[in-house]
Protein backbone atom coordinates (compact mmCIF):
# COMPACT_ATOMS: atom_id res chain seq x y z
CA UNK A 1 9.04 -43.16 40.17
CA UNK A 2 11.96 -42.12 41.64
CA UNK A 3 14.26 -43.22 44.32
CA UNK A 4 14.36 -41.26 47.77
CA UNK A 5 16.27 -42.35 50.67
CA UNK A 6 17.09 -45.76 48.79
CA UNK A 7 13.50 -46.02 48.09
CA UNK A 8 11.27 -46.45 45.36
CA UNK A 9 9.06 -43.57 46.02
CA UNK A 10 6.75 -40.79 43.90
CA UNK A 11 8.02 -37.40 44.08
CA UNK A 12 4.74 -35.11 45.61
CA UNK A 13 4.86 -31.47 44.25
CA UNK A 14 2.43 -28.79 44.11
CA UNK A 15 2.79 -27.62 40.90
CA UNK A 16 3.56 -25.10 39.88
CA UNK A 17 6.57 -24.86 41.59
CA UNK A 18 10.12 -23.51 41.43
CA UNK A 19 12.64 -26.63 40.43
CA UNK A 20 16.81 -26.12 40.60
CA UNK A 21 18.74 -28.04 37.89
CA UNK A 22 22.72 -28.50 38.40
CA UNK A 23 24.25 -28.65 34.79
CA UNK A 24 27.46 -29.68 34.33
CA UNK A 25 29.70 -28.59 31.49
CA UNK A 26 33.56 -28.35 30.16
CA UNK A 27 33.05 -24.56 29.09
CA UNK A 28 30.64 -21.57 31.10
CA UNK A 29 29.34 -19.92 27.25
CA UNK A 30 29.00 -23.42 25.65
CA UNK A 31 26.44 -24.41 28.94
CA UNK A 32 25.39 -20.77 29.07
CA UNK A 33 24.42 -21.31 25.21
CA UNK A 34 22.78 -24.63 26.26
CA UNK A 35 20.35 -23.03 28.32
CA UNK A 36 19.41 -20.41 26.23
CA UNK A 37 18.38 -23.16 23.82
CA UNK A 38 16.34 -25.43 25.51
CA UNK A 39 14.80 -22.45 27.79
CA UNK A 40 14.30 -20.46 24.94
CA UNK A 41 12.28 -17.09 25.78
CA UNK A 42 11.06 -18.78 29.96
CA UNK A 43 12.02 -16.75 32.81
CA UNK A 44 15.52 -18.20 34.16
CA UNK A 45 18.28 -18.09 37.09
CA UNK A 46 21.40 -19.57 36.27
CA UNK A 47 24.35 -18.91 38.48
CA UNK A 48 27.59 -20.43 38.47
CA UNK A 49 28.16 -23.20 41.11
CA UNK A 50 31.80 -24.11 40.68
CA UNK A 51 34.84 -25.77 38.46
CA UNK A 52 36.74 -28.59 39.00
CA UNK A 53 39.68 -28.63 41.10
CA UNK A 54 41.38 -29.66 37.99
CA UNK A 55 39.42 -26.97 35.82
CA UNK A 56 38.40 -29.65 33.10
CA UNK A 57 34.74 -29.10 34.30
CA UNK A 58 32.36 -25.70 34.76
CA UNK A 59 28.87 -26.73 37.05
CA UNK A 60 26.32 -24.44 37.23
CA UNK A 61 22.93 -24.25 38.41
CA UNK A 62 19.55 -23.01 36.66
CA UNK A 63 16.33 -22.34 38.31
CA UNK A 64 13.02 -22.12 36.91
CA UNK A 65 9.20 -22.45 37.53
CA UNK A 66 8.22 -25.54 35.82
CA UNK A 67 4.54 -25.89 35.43
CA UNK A 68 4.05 -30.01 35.97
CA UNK A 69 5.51 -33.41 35.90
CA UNK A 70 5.70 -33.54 32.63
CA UNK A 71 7.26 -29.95 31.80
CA UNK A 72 9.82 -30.70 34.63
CA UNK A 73 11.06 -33.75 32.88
CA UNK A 74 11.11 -32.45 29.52
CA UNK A 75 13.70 -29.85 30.60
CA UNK A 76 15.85 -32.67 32.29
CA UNK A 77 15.75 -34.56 29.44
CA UNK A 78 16.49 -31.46 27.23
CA UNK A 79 19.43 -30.43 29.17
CA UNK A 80 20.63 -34.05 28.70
CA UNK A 81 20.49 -34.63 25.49
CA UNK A 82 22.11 -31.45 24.63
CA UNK A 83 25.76 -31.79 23.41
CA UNK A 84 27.60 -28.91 25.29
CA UNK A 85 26.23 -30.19 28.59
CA UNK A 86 27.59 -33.41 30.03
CA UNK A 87 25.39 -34.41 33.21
CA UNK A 88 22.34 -32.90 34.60
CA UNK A 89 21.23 -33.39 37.82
């Protein structure tokens, strides 16, 4: 379940389907190197998004076809447990 509109609502996709991930990061190669290792050899996009008006912090974001639920979460969850990447959402 997740929440929509301050609801507690299931997310409907048609799988597969194309899913955007916005990664946030203190350096662009150590998130860059993030990606490569949890996406391994999978067709990717990732562009830069922005920094922080302070610079401390590099966002960018990565698309990719995930192929179901569960493949879709196991990238999120991927992306967050890695150590060069600080949020993902």
């Amino acid at each position: 379940m997740e929440i929509i509109n301050d609801k507690t609502e299931k997310l409907e996709l048609d799988y597969p389907c194309n899913w955007s991930y916005k990664l946030i990061a203190l350096e662009k190669e150590a998130l860059e190197k993030a990606v490569h290792e949890v996406v391994v050899q999978r067709e990717h996009k990732l562009t830069h998004s922005k920094n922080s008006k302070a610079g401390k912090y590099v966002s960018m974001s990565l698309d990719l076809l995930v192929h179901n639920e569960e493949d879709r979460n196991f990238i999120y969850e991927a992306l967050k447990a890695h150590q060069n990447i600080k949020m993902v959402l």
